[in-house]
N, C-alpha and C. Protein backbone atom coordinates (compact mmCIF):
# COMPACT_ATOMS: atom_id res chain seq x y z
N UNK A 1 70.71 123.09 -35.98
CA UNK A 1 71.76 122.24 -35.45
C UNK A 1 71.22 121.51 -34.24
N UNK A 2 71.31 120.00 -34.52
CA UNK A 2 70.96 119.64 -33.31
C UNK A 2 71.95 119.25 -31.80
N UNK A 3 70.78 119.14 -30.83
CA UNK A 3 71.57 119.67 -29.49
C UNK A 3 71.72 118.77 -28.89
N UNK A 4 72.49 117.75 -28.36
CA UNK A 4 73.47 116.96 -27.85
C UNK A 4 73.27 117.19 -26.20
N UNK A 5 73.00 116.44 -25.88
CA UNK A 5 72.82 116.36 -24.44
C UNK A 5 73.84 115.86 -23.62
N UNK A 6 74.24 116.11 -22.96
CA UNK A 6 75.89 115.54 -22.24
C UNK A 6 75.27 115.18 -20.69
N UNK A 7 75.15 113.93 -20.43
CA UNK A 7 74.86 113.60 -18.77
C UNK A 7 75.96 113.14 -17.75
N UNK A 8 76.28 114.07 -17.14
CA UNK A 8 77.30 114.00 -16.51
C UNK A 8 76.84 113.27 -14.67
N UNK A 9 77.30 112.00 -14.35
CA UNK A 9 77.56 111.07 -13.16
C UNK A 9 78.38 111.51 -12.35
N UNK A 10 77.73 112.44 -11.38
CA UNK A 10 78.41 112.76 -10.18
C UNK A 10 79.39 111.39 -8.96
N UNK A 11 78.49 110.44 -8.91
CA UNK A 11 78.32 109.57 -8.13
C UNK A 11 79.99 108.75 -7.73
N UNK A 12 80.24 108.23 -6.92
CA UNK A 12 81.25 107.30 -7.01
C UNK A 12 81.14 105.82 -7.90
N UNK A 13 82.00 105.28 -8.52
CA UNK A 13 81.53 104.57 -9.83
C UNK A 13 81.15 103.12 -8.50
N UNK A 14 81.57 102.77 -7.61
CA UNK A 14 80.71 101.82 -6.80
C UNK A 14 79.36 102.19 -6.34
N UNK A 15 79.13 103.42 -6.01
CA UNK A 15 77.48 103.48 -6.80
C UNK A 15 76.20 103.60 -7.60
N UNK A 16 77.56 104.14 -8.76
CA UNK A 16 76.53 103.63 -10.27
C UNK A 16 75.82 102.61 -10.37
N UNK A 17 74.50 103.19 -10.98
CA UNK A 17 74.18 101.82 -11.73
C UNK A 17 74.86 101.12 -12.99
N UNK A 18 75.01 100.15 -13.24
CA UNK A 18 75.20 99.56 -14.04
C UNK A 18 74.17 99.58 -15.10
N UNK A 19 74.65 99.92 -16.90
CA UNK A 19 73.58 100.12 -17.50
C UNK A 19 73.01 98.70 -18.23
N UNK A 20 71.67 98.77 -18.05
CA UNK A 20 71.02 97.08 -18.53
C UNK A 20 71.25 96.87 -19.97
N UNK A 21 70.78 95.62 -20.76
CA UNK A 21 70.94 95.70 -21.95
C UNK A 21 69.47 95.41 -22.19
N UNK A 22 68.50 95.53 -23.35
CA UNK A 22 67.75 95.18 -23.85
C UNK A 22 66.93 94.17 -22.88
N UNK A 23 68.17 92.98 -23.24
CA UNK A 23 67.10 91.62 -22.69
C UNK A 23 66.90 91.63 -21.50
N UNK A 24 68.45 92.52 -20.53
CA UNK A 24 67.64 92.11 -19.04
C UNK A 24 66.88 93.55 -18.51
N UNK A 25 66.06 94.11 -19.33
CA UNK A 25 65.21 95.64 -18.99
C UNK A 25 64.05 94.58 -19.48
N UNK A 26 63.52 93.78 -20.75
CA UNK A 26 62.44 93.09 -20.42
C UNK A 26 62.04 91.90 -19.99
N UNK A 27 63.09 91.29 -19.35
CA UNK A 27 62.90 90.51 -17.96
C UNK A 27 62.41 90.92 -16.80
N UNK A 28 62.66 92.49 -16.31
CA UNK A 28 62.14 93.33 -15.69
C UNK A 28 60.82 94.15 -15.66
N UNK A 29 60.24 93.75 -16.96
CA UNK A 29 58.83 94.49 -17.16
C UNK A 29 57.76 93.43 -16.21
N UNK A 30 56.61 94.06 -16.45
CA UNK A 30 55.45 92.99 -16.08
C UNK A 30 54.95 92.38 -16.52
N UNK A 31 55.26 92.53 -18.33
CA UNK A 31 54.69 91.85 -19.40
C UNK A 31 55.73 90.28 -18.98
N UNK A 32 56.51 89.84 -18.43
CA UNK A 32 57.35 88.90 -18.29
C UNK A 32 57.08 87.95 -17.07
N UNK A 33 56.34 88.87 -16.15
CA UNK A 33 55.99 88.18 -14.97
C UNK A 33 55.11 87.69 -15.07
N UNK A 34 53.54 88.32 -15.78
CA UNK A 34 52.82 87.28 -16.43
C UNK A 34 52.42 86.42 -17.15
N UNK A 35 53.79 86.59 -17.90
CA UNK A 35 53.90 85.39 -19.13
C UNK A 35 54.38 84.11 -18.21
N UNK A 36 55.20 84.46 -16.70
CA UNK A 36 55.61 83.22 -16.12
C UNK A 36 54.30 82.75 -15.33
N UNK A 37 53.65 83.91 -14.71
CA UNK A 37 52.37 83.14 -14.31
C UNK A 37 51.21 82.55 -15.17
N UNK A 38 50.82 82.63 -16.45
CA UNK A 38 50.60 81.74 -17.07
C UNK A 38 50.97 80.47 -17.46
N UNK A 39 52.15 80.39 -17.36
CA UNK A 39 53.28 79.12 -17.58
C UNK A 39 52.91 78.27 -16.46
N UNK A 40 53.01 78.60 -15.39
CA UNK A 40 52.36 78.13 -14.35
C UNK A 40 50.97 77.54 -14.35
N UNK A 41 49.98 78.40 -14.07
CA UNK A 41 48.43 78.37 -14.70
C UNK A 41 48.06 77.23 -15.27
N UNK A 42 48.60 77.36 -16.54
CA UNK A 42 48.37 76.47 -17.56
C UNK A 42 47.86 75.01 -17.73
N UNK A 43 48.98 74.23 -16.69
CA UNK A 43 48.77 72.83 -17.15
C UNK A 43 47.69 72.82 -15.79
N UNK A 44 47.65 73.40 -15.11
CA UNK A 44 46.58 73.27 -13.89
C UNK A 44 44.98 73.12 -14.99
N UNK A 45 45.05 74.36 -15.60
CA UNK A 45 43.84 74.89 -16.02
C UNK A 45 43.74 73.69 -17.26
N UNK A 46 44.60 72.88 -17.79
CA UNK A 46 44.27 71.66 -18.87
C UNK A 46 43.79 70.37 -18.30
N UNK A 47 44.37 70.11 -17.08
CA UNK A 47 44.05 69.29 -16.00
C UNK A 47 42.65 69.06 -15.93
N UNK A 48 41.83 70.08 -15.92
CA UNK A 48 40.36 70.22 -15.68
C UNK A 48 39.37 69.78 -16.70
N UNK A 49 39.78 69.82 -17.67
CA UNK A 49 39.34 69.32 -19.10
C UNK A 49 39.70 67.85 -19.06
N UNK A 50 40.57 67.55 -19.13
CA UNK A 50 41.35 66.13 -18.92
C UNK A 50 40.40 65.48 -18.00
N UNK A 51 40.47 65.29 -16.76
CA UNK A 51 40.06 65.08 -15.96
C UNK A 51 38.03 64.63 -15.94
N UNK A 52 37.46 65.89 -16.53
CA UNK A 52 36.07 66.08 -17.12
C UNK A 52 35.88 64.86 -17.83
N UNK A 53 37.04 64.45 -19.35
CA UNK A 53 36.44 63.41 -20.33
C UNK A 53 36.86 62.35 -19.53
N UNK A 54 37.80 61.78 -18.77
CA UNK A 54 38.37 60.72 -18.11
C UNK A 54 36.75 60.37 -17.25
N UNK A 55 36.13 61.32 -16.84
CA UNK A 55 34.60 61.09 -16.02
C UNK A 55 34.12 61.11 -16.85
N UNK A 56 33.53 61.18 -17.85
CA UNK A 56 32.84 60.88 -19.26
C UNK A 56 32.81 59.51 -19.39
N UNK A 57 33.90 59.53 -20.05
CA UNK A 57 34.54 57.93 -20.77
C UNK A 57 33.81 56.73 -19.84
N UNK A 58 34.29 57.23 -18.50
CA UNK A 58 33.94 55.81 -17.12
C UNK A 58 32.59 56.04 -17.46
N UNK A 59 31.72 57.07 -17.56
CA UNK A 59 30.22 56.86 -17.46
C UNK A 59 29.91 56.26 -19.01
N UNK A 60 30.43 56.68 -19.79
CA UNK A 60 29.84 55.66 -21.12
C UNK A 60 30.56 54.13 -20.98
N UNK A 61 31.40 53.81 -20.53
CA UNK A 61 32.12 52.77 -20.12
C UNK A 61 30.94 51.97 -19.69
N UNK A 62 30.57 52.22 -18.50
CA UNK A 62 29.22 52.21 -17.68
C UNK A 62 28.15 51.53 -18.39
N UNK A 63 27.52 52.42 -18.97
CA UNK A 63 26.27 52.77 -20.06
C UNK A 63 26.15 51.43 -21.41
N UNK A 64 27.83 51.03 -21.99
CA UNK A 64 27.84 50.06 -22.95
C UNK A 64 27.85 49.32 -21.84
N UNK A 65 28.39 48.91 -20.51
CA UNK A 65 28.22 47.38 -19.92
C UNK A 65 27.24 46.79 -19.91
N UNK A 66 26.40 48.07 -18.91
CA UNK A 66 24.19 47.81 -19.08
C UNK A 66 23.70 47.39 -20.24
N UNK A 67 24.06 48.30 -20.68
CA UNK A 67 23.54 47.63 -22.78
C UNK A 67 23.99 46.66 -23.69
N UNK A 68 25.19 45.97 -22.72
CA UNK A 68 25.24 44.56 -23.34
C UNK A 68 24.20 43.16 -23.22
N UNK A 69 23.55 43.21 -22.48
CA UNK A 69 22.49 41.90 -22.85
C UNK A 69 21.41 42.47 -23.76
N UNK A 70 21.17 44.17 -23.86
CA UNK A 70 20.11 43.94 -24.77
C UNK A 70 20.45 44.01 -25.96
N UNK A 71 21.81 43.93 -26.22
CA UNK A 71 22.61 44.13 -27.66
C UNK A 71 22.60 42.55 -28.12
N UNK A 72 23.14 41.70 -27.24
CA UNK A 72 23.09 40.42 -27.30
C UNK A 72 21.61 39.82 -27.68
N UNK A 73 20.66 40.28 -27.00
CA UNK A 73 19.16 40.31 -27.00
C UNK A 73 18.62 40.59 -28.82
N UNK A 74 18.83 41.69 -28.91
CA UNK A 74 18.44 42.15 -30.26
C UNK A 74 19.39 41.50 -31.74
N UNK A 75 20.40 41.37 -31.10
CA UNK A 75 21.27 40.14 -32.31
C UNK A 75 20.56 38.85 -32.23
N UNK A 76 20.27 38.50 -31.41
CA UNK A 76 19.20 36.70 -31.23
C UNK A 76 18.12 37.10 -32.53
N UNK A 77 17.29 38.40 -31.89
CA UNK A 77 16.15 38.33 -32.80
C UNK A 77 16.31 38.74 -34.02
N UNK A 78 17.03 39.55 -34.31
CA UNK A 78 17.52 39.68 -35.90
C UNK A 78 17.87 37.83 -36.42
N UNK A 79 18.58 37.41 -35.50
CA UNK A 79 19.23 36.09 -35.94
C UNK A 79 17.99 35.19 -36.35
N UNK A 80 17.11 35.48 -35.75
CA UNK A 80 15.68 34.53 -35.96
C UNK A 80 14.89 35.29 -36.99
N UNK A 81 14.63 36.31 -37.26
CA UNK A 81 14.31 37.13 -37.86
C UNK A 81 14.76 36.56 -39.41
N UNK A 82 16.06 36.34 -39.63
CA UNK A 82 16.97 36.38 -40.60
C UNK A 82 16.20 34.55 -40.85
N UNK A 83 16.66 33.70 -40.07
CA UNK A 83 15.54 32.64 -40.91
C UNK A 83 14.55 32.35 -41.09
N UNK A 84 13.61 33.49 -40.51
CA UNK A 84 12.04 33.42 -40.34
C UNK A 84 12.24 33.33 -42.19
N UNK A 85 13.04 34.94 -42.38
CA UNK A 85 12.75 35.49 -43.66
C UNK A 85 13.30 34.20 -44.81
N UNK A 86 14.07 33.27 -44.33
CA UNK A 86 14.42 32.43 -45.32
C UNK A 86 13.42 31.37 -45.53
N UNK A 87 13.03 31.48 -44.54
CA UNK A 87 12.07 29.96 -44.69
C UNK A 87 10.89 30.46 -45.32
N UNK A 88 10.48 32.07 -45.23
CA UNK A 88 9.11 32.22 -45.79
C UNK A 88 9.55 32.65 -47.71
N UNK A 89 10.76 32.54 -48.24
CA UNK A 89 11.43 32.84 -49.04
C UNK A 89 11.34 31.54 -49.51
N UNK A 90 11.82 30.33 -48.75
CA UNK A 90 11.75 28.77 -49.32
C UNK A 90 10.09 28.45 -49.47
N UNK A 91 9.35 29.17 -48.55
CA UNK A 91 7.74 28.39 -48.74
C UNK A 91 6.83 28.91 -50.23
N UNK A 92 7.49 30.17 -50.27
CA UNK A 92 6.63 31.25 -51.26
C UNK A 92 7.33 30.58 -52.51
N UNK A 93 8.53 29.79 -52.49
CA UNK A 93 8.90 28.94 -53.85
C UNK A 93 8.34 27.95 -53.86
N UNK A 94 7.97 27.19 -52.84
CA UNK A 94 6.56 25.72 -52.67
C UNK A 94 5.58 26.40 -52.82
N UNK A 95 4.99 27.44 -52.82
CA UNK A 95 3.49 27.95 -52.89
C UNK A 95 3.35 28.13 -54.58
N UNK A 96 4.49 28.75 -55.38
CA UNK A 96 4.52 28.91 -56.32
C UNK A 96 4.35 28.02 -56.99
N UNK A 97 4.94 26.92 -57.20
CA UNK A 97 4.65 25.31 -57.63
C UNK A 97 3.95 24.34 -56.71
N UNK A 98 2.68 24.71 -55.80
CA UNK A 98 2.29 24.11 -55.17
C UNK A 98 1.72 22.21 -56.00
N UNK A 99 1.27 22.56 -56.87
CA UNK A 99 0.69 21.41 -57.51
C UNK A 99 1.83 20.84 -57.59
N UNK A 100 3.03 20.78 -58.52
CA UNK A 100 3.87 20.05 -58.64
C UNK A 100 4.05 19.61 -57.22
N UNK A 101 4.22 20.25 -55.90
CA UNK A 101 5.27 19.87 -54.90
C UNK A 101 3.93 18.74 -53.90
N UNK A 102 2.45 19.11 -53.88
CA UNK A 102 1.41 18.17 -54.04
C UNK A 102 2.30 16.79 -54.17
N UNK A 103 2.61 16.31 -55.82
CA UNK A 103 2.52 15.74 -56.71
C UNK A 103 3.65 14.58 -55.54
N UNK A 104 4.63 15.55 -55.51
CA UNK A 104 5.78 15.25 -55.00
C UNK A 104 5.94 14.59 -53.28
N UNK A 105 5.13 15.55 -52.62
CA UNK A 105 4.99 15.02 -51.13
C UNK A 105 3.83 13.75 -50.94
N UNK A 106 3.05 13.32 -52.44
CA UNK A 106 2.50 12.01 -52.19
C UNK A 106 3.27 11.36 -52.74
N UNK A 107 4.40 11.14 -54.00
CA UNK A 107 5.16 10.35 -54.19
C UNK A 107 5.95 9.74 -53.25
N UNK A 108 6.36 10.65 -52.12
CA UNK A 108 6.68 10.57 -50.88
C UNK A 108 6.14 9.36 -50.22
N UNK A 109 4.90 9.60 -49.64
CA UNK A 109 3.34 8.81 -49.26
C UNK A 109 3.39 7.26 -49.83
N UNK A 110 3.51 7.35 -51.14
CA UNK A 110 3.62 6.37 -51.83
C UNK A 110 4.99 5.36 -51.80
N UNK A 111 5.99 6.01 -51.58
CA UNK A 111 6.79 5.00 -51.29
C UNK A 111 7.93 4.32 -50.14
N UNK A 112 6.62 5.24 -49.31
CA UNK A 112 7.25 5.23 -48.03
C UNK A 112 7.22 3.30 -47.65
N UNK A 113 7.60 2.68 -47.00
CA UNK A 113 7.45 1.18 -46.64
C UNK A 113 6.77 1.01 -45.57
N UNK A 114 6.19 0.11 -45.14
CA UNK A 114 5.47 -0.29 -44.33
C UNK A 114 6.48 0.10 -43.16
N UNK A 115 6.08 0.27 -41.72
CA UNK A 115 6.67 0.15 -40.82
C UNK A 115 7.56 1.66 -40.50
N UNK A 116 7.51 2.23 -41.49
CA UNK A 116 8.24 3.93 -41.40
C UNK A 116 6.66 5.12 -41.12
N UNK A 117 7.57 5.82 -40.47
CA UNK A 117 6.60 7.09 -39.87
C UNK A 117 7.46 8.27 -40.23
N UNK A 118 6.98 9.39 -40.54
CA UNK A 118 7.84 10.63 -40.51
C UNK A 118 7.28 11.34 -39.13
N UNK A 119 8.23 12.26 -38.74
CA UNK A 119 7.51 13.02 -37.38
C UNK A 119 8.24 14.04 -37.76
N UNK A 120 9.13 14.98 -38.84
CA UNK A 120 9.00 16.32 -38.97
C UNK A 120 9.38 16.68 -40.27
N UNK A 121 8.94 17.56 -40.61
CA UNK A 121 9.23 18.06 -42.19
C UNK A 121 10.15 19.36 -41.83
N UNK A 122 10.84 19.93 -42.59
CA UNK A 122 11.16 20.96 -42.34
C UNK A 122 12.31 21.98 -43.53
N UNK A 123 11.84 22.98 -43.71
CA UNK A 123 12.68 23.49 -45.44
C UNK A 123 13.54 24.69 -45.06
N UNK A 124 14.78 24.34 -45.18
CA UNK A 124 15.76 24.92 -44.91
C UNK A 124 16.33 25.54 -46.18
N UNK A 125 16.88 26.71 -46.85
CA UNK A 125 17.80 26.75 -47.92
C UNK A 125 19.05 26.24 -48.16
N UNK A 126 19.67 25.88 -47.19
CA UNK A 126 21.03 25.57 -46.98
C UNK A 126 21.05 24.00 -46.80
N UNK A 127 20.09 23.44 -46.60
CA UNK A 127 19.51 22.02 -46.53
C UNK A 127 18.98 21.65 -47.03
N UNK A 128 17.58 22.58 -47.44
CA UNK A 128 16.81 21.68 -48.34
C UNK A 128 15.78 21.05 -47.36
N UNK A 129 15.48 20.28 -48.49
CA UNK A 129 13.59 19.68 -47.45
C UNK A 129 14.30 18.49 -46.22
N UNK A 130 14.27 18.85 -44.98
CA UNK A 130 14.86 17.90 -43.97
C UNK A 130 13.38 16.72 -43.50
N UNK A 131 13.79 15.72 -43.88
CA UNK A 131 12.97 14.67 -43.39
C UNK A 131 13.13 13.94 -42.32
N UNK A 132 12.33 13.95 -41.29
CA UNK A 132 12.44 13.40 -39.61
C UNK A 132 11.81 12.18 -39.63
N UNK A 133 12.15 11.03 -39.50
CA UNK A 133 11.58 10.35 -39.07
C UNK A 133 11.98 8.54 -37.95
N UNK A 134 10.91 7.87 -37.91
CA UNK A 134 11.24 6.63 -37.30
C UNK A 134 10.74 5.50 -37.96
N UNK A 135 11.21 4.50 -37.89
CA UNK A 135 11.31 2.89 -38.61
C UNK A 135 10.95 1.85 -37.73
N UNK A 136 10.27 0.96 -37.25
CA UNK A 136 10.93 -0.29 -36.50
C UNK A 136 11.59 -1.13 -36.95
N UNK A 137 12.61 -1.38 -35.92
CA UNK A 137 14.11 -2.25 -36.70
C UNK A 137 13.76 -3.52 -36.94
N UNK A 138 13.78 -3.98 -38.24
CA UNK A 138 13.62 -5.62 -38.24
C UNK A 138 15.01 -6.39 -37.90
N UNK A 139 14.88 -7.41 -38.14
CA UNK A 139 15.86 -8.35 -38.06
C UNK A 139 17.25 -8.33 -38.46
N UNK A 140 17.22 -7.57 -39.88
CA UNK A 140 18.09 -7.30 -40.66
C UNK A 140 18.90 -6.03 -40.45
N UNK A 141 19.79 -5.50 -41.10
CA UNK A 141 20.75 -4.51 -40.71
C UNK A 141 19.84 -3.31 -40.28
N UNK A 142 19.65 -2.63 -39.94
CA UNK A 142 18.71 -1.45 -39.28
C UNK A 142 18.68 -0.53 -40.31
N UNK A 143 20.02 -0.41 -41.11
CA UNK A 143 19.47 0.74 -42.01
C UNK A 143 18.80 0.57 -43.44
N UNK A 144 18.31 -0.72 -43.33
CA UNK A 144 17.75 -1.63 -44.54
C UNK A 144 16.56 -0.58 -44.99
N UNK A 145 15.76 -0.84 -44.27
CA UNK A 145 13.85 0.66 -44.55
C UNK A 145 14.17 1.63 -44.93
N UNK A 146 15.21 2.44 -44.27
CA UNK A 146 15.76 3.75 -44.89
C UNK A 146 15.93 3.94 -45.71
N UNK A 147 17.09 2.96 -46.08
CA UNK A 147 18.49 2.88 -47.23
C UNK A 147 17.16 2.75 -48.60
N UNK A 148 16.11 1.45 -48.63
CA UNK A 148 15.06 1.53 -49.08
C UNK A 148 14.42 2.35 -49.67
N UNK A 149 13.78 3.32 -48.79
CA UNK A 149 13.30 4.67 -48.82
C UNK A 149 14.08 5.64 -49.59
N UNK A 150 14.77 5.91 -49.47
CA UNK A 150 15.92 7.10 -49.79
C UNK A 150 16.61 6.35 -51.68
N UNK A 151 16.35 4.94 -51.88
CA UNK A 151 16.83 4.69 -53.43
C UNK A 151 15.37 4.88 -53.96
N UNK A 152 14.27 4.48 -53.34
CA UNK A 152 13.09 4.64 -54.33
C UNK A 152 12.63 6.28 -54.80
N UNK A 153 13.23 7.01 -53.64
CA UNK A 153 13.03 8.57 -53.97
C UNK A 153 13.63 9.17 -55.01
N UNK A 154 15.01 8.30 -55.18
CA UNK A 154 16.08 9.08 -56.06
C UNK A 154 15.55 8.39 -57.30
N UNK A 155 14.51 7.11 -57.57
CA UNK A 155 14.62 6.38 -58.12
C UNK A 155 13.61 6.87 -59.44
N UNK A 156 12.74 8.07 -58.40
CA UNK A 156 11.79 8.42 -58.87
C UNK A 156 11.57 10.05 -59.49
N UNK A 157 11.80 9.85 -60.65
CA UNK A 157 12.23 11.46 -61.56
C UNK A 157 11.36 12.31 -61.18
N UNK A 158 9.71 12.24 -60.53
CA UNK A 158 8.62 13.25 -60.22
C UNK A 158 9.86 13.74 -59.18
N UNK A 159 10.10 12.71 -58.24
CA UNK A 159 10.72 13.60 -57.21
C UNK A 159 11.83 14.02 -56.90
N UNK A 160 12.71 13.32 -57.51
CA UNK A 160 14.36 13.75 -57.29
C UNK A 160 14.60 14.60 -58.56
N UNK A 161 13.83 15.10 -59.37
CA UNK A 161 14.35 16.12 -60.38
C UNK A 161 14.00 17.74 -59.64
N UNK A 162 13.73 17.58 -58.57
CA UNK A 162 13.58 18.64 -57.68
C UNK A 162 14.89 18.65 -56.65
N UNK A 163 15.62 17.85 -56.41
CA UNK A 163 16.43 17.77 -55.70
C UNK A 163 18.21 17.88 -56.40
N UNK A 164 19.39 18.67 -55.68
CA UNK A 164 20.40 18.17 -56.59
C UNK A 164 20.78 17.03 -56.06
N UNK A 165 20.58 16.31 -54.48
CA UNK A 165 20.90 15.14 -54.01
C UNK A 165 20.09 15.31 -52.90
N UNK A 166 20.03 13.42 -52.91
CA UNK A 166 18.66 12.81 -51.88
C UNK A 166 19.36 11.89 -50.55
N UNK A 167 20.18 12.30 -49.73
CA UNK A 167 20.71 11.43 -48.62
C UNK A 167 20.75 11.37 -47.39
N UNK A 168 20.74 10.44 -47.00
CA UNK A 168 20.62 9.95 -44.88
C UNK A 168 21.92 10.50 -44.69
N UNK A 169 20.89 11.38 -43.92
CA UNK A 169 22.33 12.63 -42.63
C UNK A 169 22.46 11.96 -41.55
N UNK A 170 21.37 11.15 -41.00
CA UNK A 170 22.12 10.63 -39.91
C UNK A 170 20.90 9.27 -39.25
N UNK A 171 21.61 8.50 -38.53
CA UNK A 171 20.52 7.46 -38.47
C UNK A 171 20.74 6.63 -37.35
N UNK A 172 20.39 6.44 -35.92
CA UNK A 172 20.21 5.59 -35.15
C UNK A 172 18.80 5.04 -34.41
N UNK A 173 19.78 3.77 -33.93
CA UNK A 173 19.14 3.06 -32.85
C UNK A 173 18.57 3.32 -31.30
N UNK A 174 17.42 3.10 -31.04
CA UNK A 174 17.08 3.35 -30.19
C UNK A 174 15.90 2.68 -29.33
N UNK A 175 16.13 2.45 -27.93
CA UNK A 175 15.00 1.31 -27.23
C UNK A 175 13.81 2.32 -27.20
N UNK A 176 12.64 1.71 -27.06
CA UNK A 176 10.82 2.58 -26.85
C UNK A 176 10.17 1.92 -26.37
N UNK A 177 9.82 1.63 -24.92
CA UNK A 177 9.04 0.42 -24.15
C UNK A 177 10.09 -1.22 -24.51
N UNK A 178 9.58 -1.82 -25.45
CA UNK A 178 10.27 -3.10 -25.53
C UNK A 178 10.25 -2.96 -26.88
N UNK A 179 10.25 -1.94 -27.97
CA UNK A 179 10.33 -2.08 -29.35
C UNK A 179 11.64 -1.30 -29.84
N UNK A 180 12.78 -1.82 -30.57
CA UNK A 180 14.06 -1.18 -30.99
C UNK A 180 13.21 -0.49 -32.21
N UNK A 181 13.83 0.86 -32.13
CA UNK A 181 13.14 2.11 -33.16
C UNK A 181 14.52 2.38 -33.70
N UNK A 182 14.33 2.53 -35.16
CA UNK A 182 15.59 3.27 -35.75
C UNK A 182 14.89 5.11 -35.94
N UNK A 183 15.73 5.88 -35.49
CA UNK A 183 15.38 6.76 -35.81
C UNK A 183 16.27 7.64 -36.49
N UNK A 184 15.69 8.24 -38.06
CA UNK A 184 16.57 8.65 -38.94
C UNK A 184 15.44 10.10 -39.43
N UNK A 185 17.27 10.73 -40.11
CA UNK A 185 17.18 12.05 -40.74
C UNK A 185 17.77 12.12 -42.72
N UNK A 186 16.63 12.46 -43.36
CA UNK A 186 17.10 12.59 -44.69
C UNK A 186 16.69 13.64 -45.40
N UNK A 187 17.94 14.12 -45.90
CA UNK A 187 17.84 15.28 -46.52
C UNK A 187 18.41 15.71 -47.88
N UNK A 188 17.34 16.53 -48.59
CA UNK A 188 17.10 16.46 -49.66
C UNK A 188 17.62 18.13 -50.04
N UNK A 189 19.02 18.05 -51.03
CA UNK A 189 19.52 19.38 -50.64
C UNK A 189 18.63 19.97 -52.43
N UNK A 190 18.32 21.00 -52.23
CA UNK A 190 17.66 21.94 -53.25
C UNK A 190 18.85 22.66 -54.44
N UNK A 191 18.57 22.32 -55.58
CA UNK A 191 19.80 22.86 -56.29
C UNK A 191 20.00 24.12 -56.17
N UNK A 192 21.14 24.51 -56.97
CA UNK A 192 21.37 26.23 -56.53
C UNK A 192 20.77 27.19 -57.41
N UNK A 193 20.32 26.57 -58.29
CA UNK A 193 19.20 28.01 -58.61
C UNK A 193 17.93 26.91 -59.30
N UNK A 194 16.62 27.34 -58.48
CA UNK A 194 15.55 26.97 -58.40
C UNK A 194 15.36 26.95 -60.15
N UNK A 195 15.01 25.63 -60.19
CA UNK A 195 13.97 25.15 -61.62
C UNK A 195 13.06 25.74 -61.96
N UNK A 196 12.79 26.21 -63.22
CA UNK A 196 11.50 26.51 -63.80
C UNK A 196 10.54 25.50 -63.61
N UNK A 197 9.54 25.75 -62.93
CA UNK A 197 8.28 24.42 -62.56
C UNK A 197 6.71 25.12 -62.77
């Protein structure tokens, strides 16, 4: 049989204790007091981390500013790089048909007119063979030698069957001591997929 314990409170009931319940006996432990000093703690101790990448960030911040001209720097030379490789891409297709293109840069020679000079050659893909040159202006409309030049080329199947079109990009006047110079640009755009030659 079990034995029953009877606790008998001498005390006057104004100095009883009052009996706790559950929740406020572990409000009273210590397991509660340090759960509030962690609570506390806490955002201090996240602060520090925070704070750490915020000084990070500014130093790589930093680090890309310095390294912007040589970023700028190294995009130039890729950029040159990139038409070195086109132009040696356009020459190795003139090397390949060298005889024909021979054939072609004296047809050139040949019907150039008296009084015209070229002063630059130059082979672009996106252009095509760019022709530089100067005229002295006669009497007549200035773009007469050119205009000339540029129908006998087209006129001529050795050379304009290399071309999909043969035309003056651009063309002025200009004084040189006491002689009016026309000075003109014609360009000869390359079709879009290279001829069997």
């Amino acid at each position: 049989m079990a034995r029953e314990l009877l606790k008998i409170n001498l005390l006057p009931e104004s100095a009883r204790k009052a009996v706790l319940t559950r929740a406020e006996q572990f409000h009273r432990t210590p397991l509660m007091a340090i759960a509030g000093a962690v609570m506390l703690v806490l955002p201090l101790l996240l602060l520090v981390p925070i704070s750490f990448n915020r000084q990070q960030l500014r130093q790589l911040e930093a680090k890309i500013q310095a390294l912007e001209p040589r970023r700028t720097e190294v995009e130039r030379i890729q950029n040159f790089l990139r038409r070195l490789r086109s132009q040696q891409t356009a020459f190795q297709g003139l090397k390949q048909g060298e005889g024909i293109w021979s054939r072609r840069l004296n047809t050139l020679s040949d019907v150039t007119p008296d009084g015209v000079w070229f002063t630059e050659f130059a082979l672009d893909l996106k252009k095509g063979l760019v022709i530089q040159g100067s005229a002295i202006a006669t009497t007549g409309p200035e773009m007469m030698t050119v205009t000339r030049l540029v129908q006998d080329l087209k006129a001529n199947p050795d050379f304009s069957s290399a071309f999909k079109q043969i035309q003056i990009e651009s063309i002025k006047r200009v004084q040189e001591s006491d002689f009016d110079i026309v000075q003109f640009t014609v360009t000869c755009t390359l079709p879009d997929e290279e001829p069997a030659s």
